[in-house]
Protein backbone atom coordinates (compact mmCIF):
# COMPACT_ATOMS: atom_id res chain seq x y z
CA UNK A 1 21.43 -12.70 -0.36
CA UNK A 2 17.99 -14.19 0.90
CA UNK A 3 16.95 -12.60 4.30
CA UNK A 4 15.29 -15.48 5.36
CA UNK A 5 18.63 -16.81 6.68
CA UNK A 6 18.40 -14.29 9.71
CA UNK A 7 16.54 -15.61 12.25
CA UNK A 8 15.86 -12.33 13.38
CA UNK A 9 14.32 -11.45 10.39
CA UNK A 10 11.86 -14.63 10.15
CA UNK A 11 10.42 -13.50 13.19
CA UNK A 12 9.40 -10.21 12.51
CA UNK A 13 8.09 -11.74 8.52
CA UNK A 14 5.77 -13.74 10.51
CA UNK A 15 4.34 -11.48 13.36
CA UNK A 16 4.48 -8.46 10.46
CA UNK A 17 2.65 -10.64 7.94
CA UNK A 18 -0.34 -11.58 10.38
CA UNK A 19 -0.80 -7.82 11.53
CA UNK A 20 -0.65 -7.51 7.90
CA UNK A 21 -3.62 -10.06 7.04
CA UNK A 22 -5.37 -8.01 9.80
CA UNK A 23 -4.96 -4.94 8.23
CA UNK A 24 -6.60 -5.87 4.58
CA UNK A 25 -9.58 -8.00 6.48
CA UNK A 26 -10.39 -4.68 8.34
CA UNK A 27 -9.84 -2.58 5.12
CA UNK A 28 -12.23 -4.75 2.80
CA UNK A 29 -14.67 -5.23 6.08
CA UNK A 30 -14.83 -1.47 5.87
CA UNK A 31 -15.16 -1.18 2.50
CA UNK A 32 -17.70 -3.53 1.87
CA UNK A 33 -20.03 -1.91 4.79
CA UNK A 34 -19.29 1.56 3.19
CA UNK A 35 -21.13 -0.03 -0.41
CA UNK A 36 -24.09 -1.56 1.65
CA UNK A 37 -24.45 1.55 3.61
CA UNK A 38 -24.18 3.78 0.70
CA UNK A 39 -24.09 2.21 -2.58
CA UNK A 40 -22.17 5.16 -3.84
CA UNK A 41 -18.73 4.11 -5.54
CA UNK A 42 -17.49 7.60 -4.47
CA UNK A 43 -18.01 7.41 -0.74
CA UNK A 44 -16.94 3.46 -0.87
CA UNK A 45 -13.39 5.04 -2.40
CA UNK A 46 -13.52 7.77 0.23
CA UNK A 47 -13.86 5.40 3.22
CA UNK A 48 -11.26 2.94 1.99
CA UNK A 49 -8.92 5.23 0.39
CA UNK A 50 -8.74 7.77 3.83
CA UNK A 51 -7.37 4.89 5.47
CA UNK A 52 -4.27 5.76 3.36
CA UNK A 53 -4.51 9.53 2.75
CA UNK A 54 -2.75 10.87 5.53
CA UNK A 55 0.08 9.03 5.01
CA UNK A 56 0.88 10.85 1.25
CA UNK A 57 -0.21 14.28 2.98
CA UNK A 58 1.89 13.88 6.21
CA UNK A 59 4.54 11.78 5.19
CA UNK A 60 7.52 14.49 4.94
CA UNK A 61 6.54 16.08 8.10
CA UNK A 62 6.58 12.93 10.21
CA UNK A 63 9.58 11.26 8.73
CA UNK A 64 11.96 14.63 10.00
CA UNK A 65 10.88 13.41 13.07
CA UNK A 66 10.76 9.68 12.57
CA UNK A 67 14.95 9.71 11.97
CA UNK A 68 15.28 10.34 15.52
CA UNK A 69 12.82 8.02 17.10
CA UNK A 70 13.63 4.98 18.78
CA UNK A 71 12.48 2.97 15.70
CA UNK A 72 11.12 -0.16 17.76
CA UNK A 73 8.94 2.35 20.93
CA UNK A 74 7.63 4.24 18.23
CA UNK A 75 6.41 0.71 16.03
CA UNK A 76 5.16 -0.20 19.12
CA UNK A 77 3.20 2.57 20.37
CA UNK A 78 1.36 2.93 16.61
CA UNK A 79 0.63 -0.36 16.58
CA UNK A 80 -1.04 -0.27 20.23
CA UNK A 81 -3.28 2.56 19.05
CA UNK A 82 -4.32 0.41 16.01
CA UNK A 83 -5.57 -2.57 17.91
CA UNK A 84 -7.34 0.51 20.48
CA UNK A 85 -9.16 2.02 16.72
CA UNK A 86 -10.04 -1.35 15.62
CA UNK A 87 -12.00 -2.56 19.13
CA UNK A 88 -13.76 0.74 18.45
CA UNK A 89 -14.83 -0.52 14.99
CA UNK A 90 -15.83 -4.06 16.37
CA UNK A 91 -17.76 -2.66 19.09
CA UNK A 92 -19.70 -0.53 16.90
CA UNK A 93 -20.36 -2.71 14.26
CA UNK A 94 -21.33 -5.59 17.23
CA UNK A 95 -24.09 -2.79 18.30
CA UNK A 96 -24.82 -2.14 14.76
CA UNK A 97 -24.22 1.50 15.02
CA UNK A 98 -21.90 2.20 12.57
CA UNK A 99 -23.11 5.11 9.38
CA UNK A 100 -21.69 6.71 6.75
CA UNK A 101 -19.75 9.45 9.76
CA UNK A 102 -18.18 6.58 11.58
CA UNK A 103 -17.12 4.72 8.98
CA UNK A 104 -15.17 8.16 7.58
CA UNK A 105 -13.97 8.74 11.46
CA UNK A 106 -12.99 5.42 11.86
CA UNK A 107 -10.92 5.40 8.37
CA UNK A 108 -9.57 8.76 9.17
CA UNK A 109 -8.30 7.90 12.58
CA UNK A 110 -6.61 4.49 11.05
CA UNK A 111 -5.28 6.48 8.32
CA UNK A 112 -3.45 9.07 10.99
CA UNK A 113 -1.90 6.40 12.95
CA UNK A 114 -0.79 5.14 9.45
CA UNK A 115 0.61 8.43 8.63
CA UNK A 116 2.71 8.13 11.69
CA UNK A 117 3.38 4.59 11.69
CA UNK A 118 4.48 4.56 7.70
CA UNK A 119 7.86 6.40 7.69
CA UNK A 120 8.70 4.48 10.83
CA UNK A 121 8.14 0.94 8.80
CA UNK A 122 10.04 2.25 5.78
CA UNK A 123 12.89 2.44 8.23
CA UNK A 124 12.28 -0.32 10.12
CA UNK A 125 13.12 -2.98 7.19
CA UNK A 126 17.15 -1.56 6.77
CA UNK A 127 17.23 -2.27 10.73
CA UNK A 128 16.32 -5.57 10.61
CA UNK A 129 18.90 -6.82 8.45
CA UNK A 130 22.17 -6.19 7.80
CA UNK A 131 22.52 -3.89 3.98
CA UNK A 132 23.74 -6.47 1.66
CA UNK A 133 20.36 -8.17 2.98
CA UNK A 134 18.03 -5.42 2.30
CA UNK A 135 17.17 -5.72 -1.45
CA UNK A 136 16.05 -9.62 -0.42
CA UNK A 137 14.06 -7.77 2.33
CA UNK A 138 12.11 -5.31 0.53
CA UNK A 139 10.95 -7.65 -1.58
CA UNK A 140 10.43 -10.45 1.12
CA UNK A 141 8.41 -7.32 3.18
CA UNK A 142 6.07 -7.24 0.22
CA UNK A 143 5.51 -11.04 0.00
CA UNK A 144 4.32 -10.43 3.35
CA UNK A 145 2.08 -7.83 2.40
CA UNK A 146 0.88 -9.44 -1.04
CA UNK A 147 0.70 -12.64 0.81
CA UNK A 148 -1.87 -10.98 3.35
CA UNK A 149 -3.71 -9.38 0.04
CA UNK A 150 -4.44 -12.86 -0.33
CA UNK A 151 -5.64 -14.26 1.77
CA UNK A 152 -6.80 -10.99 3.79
CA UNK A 153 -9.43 -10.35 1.46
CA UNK A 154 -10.48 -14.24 0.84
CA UNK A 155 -10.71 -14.17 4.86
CA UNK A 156 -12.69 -11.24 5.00
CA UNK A 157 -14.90 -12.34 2.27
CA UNK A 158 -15.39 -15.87 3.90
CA UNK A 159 -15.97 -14.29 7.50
CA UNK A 160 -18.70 -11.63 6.28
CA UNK A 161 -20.40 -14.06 3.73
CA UNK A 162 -21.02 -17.14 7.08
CA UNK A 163 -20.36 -15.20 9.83
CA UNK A 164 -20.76 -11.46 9.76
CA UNK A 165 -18.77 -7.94 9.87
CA UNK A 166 -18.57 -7.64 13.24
CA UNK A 167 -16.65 -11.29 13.93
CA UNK A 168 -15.09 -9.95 10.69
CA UNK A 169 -13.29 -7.03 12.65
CA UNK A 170 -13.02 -8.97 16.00
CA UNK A 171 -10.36 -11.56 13.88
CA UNK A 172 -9.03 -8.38 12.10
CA UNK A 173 -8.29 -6.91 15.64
CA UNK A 174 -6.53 -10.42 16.91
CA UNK A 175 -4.21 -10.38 14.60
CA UNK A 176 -2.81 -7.28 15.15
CA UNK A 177 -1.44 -8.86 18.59
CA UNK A 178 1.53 -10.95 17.94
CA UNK A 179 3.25 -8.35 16.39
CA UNK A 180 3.31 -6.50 19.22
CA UNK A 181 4.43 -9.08 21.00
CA UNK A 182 7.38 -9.57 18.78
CA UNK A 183 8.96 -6.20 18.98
CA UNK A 184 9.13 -6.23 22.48
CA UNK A 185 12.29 -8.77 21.92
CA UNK A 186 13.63 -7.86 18.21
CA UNK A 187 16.85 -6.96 18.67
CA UNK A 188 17.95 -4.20 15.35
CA UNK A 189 20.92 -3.47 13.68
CA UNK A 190 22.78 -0.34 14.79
CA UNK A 191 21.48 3.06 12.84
CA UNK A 192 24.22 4.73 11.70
CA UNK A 193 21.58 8.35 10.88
CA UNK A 194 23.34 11.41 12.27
CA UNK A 195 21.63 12.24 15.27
CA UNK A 196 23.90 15.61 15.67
CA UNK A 197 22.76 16.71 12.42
CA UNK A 198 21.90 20.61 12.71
CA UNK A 199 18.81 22.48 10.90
CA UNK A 200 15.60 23.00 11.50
CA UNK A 201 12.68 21.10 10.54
CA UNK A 202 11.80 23.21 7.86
CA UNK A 203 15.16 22.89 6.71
CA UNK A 204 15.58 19.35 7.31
CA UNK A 205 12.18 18.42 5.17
CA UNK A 206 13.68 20.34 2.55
CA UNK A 207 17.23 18.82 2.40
CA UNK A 208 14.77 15.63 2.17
CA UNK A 209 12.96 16.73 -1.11
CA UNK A 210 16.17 17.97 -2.34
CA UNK A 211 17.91 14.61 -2.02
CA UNK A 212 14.60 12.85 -3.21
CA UNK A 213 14.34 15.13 -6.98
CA UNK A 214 17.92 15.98 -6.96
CA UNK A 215 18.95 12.80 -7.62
CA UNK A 216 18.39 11.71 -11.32
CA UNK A 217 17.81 7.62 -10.46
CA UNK A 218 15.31 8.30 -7.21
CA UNK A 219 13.46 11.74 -9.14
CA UNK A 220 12.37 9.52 -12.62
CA UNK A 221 11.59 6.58 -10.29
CA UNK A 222 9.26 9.08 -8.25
CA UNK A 223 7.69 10.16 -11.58
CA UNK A 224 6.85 6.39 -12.30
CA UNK A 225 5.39 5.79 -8.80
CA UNK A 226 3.24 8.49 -9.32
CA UNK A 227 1.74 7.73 -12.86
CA UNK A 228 1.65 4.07 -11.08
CA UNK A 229 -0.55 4.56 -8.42
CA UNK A 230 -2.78 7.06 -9.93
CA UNK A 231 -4.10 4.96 -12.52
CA UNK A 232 -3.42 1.56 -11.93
CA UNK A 233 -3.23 0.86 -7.68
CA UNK A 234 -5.70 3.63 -7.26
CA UNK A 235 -8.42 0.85 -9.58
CA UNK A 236 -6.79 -1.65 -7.39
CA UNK A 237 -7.56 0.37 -3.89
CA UNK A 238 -11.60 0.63 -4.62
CA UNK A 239 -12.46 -2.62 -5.86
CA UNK A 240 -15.28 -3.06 -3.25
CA UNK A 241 -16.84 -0.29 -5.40
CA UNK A 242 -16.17 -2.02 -8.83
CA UNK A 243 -17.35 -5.25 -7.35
CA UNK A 244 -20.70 -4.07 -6.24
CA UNK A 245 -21.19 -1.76 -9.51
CA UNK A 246 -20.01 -4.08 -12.29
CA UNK A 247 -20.85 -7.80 -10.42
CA UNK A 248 -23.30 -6.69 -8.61
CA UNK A 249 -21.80 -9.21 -6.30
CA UNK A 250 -21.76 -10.34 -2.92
CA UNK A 251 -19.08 -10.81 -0.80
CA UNK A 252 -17.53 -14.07 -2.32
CA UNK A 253 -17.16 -12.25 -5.32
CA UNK A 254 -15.06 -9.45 -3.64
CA UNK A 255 -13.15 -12.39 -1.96
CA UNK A 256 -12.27 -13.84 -5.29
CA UNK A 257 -11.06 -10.45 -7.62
CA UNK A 258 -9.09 -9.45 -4.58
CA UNK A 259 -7.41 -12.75 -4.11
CA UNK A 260 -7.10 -12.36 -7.39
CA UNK A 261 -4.76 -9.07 -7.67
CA UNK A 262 -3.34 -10.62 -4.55
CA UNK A 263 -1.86 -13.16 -6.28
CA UNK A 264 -0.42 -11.30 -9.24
CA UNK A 265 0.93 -9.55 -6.61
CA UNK A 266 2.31 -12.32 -4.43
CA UNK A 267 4.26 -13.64 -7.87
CA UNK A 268 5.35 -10.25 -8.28
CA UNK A 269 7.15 -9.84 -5.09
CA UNK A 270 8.41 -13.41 -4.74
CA UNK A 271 10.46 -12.73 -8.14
CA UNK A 272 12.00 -9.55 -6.77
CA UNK A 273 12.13 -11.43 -2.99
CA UNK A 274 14.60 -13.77 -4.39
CA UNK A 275 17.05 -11.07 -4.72
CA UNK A 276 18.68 -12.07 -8.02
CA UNK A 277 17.66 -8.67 -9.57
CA UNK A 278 20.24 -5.89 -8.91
CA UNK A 279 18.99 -2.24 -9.17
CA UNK A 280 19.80 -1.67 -13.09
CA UNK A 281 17.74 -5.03 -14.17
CA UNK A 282 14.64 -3.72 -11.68
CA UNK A 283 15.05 -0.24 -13.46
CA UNK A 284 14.73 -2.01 -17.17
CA UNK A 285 11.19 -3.25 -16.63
CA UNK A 286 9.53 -0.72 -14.94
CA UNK A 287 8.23 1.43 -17.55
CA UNK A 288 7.15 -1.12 -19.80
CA UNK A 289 5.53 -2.92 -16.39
CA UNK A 290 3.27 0.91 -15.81
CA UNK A 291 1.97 0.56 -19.24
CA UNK A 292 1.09 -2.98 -19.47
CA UNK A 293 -0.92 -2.63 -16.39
CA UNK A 294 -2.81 0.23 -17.56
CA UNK A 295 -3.84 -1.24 -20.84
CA UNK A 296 -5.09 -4.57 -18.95
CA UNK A 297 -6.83 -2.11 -16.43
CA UNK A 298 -8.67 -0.32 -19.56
CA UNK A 299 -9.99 -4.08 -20.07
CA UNK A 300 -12.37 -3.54 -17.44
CA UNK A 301 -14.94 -1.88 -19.43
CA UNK A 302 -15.83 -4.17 -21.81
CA UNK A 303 -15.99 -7.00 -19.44
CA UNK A 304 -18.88 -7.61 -16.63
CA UNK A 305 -18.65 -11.09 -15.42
CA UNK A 306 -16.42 -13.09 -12.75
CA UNK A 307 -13.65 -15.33 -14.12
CA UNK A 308 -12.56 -12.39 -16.93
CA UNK A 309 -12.58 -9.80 -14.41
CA UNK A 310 -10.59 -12.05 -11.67
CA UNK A 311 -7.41 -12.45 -14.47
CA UNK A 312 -7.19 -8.78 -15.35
CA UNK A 313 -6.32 -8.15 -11.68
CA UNK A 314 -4.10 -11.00 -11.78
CA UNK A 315 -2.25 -9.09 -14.23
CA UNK A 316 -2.62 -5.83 -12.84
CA UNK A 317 -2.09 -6.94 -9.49
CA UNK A 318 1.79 -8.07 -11.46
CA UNK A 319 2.50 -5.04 -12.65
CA UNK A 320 1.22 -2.66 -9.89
CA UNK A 321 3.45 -4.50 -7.32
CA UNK A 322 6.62 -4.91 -9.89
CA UNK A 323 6.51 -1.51 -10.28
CA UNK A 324 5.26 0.01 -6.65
CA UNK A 325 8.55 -2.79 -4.91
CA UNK A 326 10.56 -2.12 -8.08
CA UNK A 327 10.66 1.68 -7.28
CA UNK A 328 10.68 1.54 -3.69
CA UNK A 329 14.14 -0.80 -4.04
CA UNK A 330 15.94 1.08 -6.57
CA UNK A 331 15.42 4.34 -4.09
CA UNK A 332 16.14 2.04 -1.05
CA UNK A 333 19.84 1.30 -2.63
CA UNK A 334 20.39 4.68 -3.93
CA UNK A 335 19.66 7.13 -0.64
CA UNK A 336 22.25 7.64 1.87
CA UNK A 337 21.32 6.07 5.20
CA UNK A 338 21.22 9.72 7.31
CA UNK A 339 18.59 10.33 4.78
CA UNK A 340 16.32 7.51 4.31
CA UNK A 341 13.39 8.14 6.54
CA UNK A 342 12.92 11.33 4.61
CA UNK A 343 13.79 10.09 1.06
CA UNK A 344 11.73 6.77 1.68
CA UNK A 345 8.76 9.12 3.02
CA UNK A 346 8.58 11.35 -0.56
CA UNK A 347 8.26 7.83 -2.27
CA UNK A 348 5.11 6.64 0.41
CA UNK A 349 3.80 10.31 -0.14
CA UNK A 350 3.75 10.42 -3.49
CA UNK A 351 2.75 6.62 -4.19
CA UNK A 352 -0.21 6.95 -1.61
CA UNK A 353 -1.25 10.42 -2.71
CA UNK A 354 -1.61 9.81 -6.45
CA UNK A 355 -3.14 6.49 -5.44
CA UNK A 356 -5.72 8.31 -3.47
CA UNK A 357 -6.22 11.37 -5.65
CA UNK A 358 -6.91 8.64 -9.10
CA UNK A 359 -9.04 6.62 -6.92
CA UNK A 360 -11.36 9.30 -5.39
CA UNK A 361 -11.38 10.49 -8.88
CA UNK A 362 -12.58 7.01 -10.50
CA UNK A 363 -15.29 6.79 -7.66
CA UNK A 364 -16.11 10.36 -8.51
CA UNK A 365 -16.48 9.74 -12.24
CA UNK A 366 -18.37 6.05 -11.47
CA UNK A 367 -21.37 7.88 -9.72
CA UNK A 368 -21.46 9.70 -13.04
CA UNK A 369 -21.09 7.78 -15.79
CA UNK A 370 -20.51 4.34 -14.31
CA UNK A 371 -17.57 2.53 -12.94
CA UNK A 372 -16.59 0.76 -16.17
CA UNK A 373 -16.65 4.16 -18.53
CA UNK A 374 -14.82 6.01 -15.55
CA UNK A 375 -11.97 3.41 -15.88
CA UNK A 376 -11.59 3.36 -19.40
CA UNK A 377 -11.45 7.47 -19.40
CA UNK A 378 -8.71 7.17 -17.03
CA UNK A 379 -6.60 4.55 -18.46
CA UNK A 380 -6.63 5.98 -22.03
CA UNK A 381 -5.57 9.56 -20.25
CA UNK A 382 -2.89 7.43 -18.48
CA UNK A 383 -1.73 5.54 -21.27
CA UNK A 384 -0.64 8.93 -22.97
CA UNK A 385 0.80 10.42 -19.74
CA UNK A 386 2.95 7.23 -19.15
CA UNK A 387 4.18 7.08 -22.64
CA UNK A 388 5.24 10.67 -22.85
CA UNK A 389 6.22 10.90 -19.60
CA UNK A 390 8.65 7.64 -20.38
CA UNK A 391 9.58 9.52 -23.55
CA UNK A 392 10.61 13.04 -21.77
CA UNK A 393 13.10 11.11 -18.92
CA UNK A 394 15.03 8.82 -21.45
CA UNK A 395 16.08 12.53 -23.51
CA UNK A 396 16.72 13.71 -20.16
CA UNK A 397 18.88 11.17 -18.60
């Protein structure tokens, strides 16, 4: 069923896919000032990945907490405090003040109201629409966020190249506002979590994981986030870095090879958006999806010029988002609805911690041997994980 018939949920698509658009203008604006200010492909990867960290090293904590929040306040309140971090970051950048420190305090302080704001949004989709509604969605919610990949980075890349960073993060900031706006009057579907349920928090974090690797489907879809984002969306995340390193390119060239994983994404997500997949079909290409996109990722080294560079993100963009949507809507079907903030929250943790811990690694490795031999290391390393990895779940299943 196509969620687009619920004019509830057309509301918050459009609000949610602008704050969205400002989200990846602010994240390439901040990446691209962390390569001029450095022109270190690890510290670029620090700055833009910390704006994700926190959320794969807080996740579980937060969502225990998150299940009993109103879900709307507390989307809200995060989203207030975003548009508050990103004045900050216009203001500085308008004075030009900003260094390598406030670039990692501004990404860190982003990244914390992320960690907080993430389990919330995982939940925040199955109250929008009604469940027979919520595969269509998940996969219309990442159209929304593919569609801002697009044209997020194009925008940012347009905007720094004839204007400059700082009106670059004053129209990042903007749109931020009609979201906030909007949930002032969406109206959600009831949540039908046990708000009675005893235990601790310790406890209650644990039943979490336990549902999360107890459960055969969601614990081998959790194995294939993680081999997922280390290797493939973790290239994907620091591509300011591969950009300045292998282009040597200014910021049209970002603007292009983002938009260009963008749209392999955006296809991606439209196919599963239409919601003519059901969960087994989803499952069947998933694996095969993981290693396709690291092989075309490995294709990076031997190639240092535009137009090849801009179709193996095309292709990697595909996969990465087939996969990364795949997973989170096979998990989204399976878990009980008493535990989905929790469940949901050990997919984000472990999809945005691998993603962070591969690319900190490549950006580690690039300083050392260059960006283009770091990748290939790391893709022939993760070709053999996701094979045998693959190979070990199908005996046990």
């Amino acid at each position: 069923m196509n969620a687009l018939t619920i004019p509830t949920f057309v509301g918050y698509f459009v609000t949610n896919t602008l704050s969205l658009l400002g989200t990846w203008v602010q994240k390439i604006g901040l990446g691209w000032l962390a390569w001029q200010i450095t022109e270190s492909t690890f510290w670029t990867s620090v700055v833009s990945l910390l704006l994700m960290a926190p959320v794969g090293f807080l996740g579980p904590f937060i969502a225990v907490f998150a299940e009993r929040w109103d879900a709307c306040r507390a989307m809200l309140a995060t989203k207030i405090m975003m548009v508050g971090i990103s004045i900050v970051i216009f203001i500085t950048q308008l004075l030009d003040k900003h260094n390598l420190i406030t670039l990692l305090a501004c990404s860190t302080a982003i990244g914390l109201l992320s960690a907080f704001h993430h389990p919330i949004r995982l939940v925040f989709i199955s109250l929008v629409v009604p469940r027979p509604y919520l595969a269509s969605a998940v996969g219309l919610n990442s159209v929304s966020w593919n569609l801002s990949r697009i044209v997020g980075p194009s925008l940012a890349g347009l905007t720094i190249h004839f204007m400059g960073l700082p009106e670059t993060f004053f129209i990042a900031t903007i749109l931020y506002v009609p979201l906030i706006f909007s949930l002032y009057f969406l109206v959600l579907q009831p949540r039908m979590s046990d708000r009675n349920e005893t235990g601790g928090f310790l406890d209650r974090m644990i039943d979490g994981g336990a549902v999360a690797l107890g459960t055969p489907i969601i614990f081998s879809t959790l194995c294939l986030v993680s081999v997922n984002s280390f290797f493939v969306r973790g290239v994907l995340e620091i591509q300011p870095a591969i950009v300045g390193q292998i282009l040597g390119g200014g910021s049209h060239a970002l603007a292009i090879v983002t938009a260009a994983a963008g749209l392999g994404s955006l296809l991606a997500s439209g196919w599963i958006g239409l919601g003519r997949l059901d969960k087994s079909r989803i499952r069947a290409f998933l694996w095969p999806m993981v290693i396709v996109g690291i092989a075309m990722t490995a294709l990076l080294n031997p190639f240092d010029s535009l137009i090849p560079l801009s179709l193996i993100f095309i292709v990697t963009g595909f996969t990465a988002t087939i996969t990364g949507i795949g997973a989170q809507t096979v998990i989204q079907l399976e878990v009980e609805e008493r535990y989905r903030a929790r469940v949901m929250t050990w997919w984000s943790t472990i999809s945005f911690g691998s993603l962070v811990a591969g690319g900190v690694l490549i950006g580690y490795l690039g300083d050392i041997m260059g960006i283009d031999y770091a990748i290939l290391l790391m893709m022939l390393a993760g070709g053999a994980i996701a094979l045998g990895v693959s190979v070990y779940l199908r005996k046990v299943a």
